[in-house]
PDB file of N, CA and C in Angstrom:
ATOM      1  N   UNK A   1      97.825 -35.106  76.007  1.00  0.00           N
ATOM      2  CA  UNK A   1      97.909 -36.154  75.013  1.00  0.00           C
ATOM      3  C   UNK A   1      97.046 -35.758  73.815  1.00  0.00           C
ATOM      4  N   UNK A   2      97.464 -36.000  72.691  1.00  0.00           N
ATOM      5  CA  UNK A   2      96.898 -35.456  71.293  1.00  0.00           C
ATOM      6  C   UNK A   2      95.810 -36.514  71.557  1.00  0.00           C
ATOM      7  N   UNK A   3      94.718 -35.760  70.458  1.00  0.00           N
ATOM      8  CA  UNK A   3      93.490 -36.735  69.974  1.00  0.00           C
ATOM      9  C   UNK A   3      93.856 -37.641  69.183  1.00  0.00           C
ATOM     10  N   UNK A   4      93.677 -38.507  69.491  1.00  0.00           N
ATOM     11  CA  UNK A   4      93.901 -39.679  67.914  1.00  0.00           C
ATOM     12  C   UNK A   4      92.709 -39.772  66.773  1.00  0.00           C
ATOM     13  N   UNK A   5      93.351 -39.962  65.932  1.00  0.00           N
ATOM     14  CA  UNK A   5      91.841 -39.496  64.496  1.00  0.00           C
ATOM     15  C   UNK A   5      91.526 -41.138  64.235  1.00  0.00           C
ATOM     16  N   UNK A   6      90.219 -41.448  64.610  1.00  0.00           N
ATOM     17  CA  UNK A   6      90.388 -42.962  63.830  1.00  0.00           C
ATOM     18  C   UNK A   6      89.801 -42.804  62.683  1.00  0.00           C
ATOM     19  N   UNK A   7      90.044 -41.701  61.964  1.00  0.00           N
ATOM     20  CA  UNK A   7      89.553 -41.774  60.527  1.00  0.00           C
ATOM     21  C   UNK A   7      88.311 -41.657  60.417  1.00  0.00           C
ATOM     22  N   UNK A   8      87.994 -41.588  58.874  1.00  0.00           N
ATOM     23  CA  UNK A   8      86.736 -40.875  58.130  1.00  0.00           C
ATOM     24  C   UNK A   8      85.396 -41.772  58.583  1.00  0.00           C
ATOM     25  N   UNK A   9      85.641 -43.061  58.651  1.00  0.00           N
ATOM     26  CA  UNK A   9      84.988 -44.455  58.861  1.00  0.00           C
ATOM     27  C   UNK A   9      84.072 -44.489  60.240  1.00  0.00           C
ATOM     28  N   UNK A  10      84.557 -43.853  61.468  1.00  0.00           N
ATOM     29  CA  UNK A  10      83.692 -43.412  62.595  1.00  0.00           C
ATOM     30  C   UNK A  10      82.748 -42.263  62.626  1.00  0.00           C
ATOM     31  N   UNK A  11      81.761 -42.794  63.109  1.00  0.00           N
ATOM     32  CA  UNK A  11      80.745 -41.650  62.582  1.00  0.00           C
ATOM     33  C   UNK A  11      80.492 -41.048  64.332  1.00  0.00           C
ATOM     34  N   UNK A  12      80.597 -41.553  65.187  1.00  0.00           N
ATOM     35  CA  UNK A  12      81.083 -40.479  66.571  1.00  0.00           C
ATOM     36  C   UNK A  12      82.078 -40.817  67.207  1.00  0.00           C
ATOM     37  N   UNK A  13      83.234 -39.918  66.616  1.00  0.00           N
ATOM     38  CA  UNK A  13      84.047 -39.955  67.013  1.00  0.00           C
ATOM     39  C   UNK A  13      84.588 -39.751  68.551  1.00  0.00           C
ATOM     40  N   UNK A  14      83.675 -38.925  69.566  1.00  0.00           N
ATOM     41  CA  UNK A  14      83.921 -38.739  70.707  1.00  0.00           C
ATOM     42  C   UNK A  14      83.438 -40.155  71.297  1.00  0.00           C
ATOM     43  N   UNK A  15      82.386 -41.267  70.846  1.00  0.00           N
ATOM     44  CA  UNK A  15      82.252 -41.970  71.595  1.00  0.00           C
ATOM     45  C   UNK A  15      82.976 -43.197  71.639  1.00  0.00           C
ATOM     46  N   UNK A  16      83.805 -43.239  70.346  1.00  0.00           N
ATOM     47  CA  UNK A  16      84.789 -43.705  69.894  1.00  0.00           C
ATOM     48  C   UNK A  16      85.963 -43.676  70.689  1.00  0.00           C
ATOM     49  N   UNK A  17      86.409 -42.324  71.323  1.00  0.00           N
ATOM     50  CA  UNK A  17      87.706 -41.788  71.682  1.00  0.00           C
ATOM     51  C   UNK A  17      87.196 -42.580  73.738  1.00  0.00           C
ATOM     52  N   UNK A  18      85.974 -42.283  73.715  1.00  0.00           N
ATOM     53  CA  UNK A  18      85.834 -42.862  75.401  1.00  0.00           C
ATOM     54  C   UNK A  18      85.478 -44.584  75.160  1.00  0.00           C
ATOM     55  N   UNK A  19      85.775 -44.884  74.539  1.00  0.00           N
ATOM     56  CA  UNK A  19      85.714 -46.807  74.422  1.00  0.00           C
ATOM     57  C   UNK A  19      87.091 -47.462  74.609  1.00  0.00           C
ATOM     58  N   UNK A  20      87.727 -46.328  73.468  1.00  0.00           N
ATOM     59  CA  UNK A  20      89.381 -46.739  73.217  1.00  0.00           C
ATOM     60  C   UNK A  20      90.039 -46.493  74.963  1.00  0.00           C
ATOM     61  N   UNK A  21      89.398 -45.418  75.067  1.00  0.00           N
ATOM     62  CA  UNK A  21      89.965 -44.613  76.934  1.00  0.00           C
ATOM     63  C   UNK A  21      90.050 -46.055  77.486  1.00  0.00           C
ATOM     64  N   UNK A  22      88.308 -46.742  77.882  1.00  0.00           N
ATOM     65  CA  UNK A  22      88.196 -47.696  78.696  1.00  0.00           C
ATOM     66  C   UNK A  22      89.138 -49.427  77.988  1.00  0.00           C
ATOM     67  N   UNK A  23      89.305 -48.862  77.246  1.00  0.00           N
ATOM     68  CA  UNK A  23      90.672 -50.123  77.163  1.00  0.00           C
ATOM     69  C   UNK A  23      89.897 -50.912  75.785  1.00  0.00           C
ATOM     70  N   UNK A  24      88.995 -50.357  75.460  1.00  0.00           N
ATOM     71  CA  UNK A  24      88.224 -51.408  74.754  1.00  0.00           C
ATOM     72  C   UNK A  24      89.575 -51.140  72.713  1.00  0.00           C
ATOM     73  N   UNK A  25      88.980 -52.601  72.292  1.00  0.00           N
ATOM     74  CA  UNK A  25      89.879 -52.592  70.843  1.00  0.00           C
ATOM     75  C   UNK A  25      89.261 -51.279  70.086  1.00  0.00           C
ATOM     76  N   UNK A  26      90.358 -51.169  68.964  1.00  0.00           N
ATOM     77  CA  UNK A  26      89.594 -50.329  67.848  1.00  0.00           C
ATOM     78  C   UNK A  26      88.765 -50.627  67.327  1.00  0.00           C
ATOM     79  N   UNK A  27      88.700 -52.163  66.758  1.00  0.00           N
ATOM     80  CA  UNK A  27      87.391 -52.823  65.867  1.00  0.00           C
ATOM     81  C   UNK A  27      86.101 -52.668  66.619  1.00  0.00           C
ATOM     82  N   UNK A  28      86.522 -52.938  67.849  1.00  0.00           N
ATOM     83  CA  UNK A  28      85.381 -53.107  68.719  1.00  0.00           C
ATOM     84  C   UNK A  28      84.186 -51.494  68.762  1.00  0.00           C
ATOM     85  N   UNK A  29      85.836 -50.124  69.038  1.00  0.00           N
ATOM     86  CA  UNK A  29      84.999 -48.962  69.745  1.00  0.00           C
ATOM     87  C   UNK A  29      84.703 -48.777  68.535  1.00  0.00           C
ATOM     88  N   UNK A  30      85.253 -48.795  67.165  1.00  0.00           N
ATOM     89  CA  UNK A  30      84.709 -48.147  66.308  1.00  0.00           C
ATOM     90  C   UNK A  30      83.469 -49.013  65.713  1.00  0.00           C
ATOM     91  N   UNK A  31      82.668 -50.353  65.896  1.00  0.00           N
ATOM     92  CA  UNK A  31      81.838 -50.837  65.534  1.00  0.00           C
ATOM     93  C   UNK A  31      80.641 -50.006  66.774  1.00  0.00           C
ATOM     94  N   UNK A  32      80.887 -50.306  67.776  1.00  0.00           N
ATOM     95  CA  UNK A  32      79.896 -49.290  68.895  1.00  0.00           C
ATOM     96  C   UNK A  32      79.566 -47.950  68.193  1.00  0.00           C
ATOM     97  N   UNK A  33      80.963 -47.094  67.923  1.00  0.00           N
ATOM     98  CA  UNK A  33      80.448 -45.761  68.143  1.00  0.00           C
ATOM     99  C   UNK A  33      79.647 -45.798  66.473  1.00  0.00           C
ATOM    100  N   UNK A  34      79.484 -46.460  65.167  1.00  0.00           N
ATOM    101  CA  UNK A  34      79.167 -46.326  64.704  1.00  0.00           C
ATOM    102  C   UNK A  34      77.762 -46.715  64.885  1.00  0.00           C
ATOM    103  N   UNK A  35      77.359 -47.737  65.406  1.00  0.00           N
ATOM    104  CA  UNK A  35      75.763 -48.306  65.501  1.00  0.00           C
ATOM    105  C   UNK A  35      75.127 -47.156  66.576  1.00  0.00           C
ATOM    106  N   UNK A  36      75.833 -46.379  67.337  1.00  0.00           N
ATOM    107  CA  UNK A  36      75.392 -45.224  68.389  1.00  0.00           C
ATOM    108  C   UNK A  36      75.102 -44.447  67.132  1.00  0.00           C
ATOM    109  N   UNK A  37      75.630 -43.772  66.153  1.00  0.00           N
ATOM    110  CA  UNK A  37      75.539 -42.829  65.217  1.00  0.00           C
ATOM    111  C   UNK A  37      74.039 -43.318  64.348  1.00  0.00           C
ATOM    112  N   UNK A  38      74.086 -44.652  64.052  1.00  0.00           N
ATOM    113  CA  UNK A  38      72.946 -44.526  63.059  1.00  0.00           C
ATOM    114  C   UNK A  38      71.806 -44.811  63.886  1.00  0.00           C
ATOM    115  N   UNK A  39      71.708 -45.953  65.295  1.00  0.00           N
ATOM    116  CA  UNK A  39      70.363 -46.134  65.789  1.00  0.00           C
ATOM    117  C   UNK A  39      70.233 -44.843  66.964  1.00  0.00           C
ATOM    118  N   UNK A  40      71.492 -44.254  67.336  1.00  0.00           N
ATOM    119  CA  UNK A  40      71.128 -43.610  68.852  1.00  0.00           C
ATOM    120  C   UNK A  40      71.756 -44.046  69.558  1.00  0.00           C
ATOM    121  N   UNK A  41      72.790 -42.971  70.565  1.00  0.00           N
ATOM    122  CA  UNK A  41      73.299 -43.963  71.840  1.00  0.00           C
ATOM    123  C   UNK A  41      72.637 -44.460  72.811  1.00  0.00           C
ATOM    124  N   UNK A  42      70.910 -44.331  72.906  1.00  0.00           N
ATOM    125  CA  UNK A  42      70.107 -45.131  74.291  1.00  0.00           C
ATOM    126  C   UNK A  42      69.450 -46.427  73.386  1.00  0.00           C
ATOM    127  N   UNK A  43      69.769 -46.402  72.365  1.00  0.00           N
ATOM    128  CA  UNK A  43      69.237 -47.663  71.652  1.00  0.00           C
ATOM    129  C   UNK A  43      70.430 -49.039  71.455  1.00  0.00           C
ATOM    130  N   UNK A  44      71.472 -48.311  71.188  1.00  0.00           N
ATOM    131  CA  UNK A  44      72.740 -49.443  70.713  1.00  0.00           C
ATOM    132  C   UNK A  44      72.888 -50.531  72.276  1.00  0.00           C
ATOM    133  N   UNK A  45      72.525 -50.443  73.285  1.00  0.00           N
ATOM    134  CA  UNK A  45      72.622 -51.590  73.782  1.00  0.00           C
ATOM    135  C   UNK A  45      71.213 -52.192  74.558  1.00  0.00           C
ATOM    136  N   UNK A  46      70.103 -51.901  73.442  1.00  0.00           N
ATOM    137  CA  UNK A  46      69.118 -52.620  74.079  1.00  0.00           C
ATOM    138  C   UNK A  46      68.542 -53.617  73.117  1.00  0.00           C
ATOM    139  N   UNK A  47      69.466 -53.865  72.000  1.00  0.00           N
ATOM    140  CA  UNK A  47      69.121 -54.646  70.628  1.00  0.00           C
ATOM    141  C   UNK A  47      69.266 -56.501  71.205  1.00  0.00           C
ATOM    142  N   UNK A  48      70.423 -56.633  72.087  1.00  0.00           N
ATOM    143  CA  UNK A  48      70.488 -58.118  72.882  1.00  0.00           C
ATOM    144  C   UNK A  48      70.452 -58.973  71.517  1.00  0.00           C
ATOM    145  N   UNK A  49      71.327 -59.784  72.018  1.00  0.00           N
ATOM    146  CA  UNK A  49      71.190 -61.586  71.606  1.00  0.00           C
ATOM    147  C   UNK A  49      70.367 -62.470  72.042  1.00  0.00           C
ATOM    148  N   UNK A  50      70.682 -63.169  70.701  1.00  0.00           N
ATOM    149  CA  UNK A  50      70.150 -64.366  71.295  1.00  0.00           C
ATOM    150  C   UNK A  50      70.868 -66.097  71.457  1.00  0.00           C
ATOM    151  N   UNK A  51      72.273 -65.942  71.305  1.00  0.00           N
ATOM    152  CA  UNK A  51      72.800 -67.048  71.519  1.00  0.00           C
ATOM    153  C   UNK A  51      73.418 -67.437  73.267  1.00  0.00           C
ATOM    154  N   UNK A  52      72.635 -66.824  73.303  1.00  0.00           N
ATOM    155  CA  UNK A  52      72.567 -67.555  75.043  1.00  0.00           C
ATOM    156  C   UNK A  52      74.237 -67.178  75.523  1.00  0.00           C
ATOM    157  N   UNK A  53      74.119 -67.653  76.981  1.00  0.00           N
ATOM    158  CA  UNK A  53      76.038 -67.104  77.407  1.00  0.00           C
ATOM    159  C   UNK A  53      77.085 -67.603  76.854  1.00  0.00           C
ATOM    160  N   UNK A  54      78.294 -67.586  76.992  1.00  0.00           N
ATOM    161  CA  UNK A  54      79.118 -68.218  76.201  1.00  0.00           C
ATOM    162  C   UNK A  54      79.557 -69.145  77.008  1.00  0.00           C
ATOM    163  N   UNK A  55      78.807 -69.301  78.835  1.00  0.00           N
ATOM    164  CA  UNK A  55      79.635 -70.171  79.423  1.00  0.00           C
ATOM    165  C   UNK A  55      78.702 -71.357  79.221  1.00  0.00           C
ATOM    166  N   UNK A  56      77.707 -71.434  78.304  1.00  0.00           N
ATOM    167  CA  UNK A  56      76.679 -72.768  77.899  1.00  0.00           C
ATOM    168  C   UNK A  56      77.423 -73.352  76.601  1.00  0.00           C
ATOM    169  N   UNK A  57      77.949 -72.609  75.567  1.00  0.00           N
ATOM    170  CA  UNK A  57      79.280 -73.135  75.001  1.00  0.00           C
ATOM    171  C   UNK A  57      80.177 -74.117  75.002  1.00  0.00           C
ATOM    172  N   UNK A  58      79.974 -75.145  74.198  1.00  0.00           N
ATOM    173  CA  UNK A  58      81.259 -75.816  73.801  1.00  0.00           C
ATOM    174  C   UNK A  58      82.587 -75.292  73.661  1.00  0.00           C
ATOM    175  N   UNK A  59      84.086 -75.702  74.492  1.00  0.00           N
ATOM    176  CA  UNK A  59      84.680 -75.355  73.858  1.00  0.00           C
ATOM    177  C   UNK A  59      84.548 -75.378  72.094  1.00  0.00           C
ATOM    178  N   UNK A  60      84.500 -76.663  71.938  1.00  0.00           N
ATOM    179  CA  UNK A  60      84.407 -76.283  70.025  1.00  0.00           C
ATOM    180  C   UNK A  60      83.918 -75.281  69.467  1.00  0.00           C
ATOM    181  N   UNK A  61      82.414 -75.062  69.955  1.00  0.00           N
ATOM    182  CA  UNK A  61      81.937 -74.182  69.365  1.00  0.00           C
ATOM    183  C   UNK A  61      82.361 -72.373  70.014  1.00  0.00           C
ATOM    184  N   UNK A  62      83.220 -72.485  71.027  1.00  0.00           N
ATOM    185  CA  UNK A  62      83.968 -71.008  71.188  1.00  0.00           C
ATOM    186  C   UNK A  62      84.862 -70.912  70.199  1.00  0.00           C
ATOM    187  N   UNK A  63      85.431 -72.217  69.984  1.00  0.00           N
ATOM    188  CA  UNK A  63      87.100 -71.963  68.709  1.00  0.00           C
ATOM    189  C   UNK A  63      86.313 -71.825  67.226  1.00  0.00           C
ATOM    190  N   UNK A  64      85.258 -72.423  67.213  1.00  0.00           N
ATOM    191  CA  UNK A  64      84.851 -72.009  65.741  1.00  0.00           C
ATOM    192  C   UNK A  64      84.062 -69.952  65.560  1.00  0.00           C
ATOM    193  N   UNK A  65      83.427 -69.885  67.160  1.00  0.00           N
ATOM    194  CA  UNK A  65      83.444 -68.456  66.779  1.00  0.00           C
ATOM    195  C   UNK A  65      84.274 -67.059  67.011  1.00  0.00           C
ATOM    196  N   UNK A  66      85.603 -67.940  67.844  1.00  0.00           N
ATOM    197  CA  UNK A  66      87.222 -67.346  67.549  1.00  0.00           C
ATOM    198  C   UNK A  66      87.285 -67.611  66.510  1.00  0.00           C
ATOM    199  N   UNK A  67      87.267 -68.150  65.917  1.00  0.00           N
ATOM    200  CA  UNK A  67      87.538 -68.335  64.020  1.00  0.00           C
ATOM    201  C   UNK A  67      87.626 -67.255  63.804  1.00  0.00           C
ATOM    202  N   UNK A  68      86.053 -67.562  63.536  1.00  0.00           N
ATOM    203  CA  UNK A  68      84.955 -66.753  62.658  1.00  0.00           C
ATOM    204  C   UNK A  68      85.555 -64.785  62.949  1.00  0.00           C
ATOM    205  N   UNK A  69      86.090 -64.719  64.154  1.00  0.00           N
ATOM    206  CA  UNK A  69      86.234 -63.164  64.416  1.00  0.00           C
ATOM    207  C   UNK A  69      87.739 -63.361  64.572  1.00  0.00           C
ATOM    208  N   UNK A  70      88.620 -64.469  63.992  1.00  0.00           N
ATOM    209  CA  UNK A  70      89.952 -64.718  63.894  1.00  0.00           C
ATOM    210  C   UNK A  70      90.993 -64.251  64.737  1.00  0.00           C
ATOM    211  N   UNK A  71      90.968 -64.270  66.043  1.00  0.00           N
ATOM    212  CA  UNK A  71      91.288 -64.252  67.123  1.00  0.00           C
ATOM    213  C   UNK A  71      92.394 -65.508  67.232  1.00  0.00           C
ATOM    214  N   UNK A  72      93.648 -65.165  67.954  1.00  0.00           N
ATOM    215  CA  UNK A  72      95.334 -65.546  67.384  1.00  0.00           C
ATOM    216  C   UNK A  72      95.084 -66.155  68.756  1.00  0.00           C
ATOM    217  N   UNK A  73      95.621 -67.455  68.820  1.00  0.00           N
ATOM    218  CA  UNK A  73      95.852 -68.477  69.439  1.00  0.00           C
ATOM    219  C   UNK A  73      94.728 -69.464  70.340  1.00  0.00           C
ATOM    220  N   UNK A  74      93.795 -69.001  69.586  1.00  0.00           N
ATOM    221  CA  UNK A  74      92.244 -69.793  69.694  1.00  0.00           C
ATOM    222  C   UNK A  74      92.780 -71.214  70.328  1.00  0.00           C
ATOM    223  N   UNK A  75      93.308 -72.141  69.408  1.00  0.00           N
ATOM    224  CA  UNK A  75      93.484 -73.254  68.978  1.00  0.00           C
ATOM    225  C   UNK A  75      94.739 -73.954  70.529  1.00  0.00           C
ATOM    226  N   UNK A  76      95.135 -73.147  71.523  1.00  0.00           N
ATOM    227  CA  UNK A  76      95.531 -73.485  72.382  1.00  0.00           C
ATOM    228  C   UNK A  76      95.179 -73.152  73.941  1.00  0.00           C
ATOM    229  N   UNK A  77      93.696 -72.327  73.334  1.00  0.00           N
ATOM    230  CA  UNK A  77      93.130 -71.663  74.727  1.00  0.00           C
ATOM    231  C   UNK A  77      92.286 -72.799  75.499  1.00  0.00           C
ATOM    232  N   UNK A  78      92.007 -72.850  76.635  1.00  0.00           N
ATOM    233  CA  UNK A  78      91.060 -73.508  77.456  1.00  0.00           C
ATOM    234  C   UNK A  78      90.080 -72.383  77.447  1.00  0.00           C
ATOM    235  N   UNK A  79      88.765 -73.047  78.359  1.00  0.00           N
ATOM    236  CA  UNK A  79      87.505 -72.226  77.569  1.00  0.00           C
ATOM    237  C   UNK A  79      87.421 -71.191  78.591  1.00  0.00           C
ATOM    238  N   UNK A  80      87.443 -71.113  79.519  1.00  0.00           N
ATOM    239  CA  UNK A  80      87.583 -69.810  79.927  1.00  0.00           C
ATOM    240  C   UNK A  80      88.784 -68.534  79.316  1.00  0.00           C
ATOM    241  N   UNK A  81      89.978 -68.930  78.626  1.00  0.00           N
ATOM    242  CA  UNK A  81      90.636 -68.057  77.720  1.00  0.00           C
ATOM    243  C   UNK A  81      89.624 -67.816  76.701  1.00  0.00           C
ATOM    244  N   UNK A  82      89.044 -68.597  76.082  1.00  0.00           N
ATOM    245  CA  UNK A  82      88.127 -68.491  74.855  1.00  0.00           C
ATOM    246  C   UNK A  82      87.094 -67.727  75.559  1.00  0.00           C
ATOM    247  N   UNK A  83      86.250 -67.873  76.445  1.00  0.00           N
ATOM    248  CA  UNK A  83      85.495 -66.800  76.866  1.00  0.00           C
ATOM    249  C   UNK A  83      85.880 -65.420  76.989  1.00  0.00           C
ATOM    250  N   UNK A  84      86.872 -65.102  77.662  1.00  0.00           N
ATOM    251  CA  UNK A  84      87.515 -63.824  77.711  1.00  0.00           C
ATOM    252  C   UNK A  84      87.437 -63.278  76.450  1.00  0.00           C
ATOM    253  N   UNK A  85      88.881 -64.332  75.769  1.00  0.00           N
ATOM    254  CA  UNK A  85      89.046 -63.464  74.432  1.00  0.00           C
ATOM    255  C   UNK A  85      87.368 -63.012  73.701  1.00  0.00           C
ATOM    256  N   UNK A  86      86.285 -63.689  73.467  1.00  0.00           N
ATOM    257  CA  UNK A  86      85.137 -63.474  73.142  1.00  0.00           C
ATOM    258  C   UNK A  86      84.912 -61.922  73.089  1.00  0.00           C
ATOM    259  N   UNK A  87      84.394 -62.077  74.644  1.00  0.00           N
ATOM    260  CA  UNK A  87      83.897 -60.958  75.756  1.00  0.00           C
ATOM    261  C   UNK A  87      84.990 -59.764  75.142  1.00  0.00           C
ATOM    262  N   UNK A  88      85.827 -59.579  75.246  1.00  0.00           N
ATOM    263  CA  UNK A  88      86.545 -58.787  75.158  1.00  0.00           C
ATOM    264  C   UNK A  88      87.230 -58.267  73.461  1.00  0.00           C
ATOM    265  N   UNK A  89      86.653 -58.765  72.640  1.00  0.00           N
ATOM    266  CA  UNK A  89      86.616 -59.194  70.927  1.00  0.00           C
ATOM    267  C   UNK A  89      85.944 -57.980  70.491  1.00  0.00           C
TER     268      UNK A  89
END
């Protein structure tokens, strides 16, 4: 199977190409593999949140931050769909 190029815009592209592997979106691998490029890949997942889980969440407030990352059929999910879609955003 050919390499796929995600363009000039990814700055590691190999870690890019093993995100997309594990099923993950483009927006998604290419926001990872870029924050791996500028902080380090043993640093990009020790930065953490702080808005607590999403299963302490209002539905409302899951559909307003499906909005916000405009995620297609928000507006008919129950909140565990809205969690997923999140998680997986």
């Amino acid at each position: 199977m050919p390499e796929r190029d995600p363009g000039p815009s990814v700055k590691d592209k190999e870690l890019y190409e093993e995100l997309r592997d594990e099923g993950n979106s483009k927006e998604k691998s290419a926001r990872i593999a870029n924050a791996a490029a500028a902080r380090g890949r043993s640093d990009v997942g020790k930065k953490g949140g702080e808005s607590g889980s999403y299963d302490d969440w209002t539905v409302d407030d899951l559909r307003k931050r499906a909005a916000e990352l405009d995620i297609e059929g928000r507006s008919e999910m129950k909140k565990d769909e809205l969690i997923e879609a999140l998680r997986s955003h």
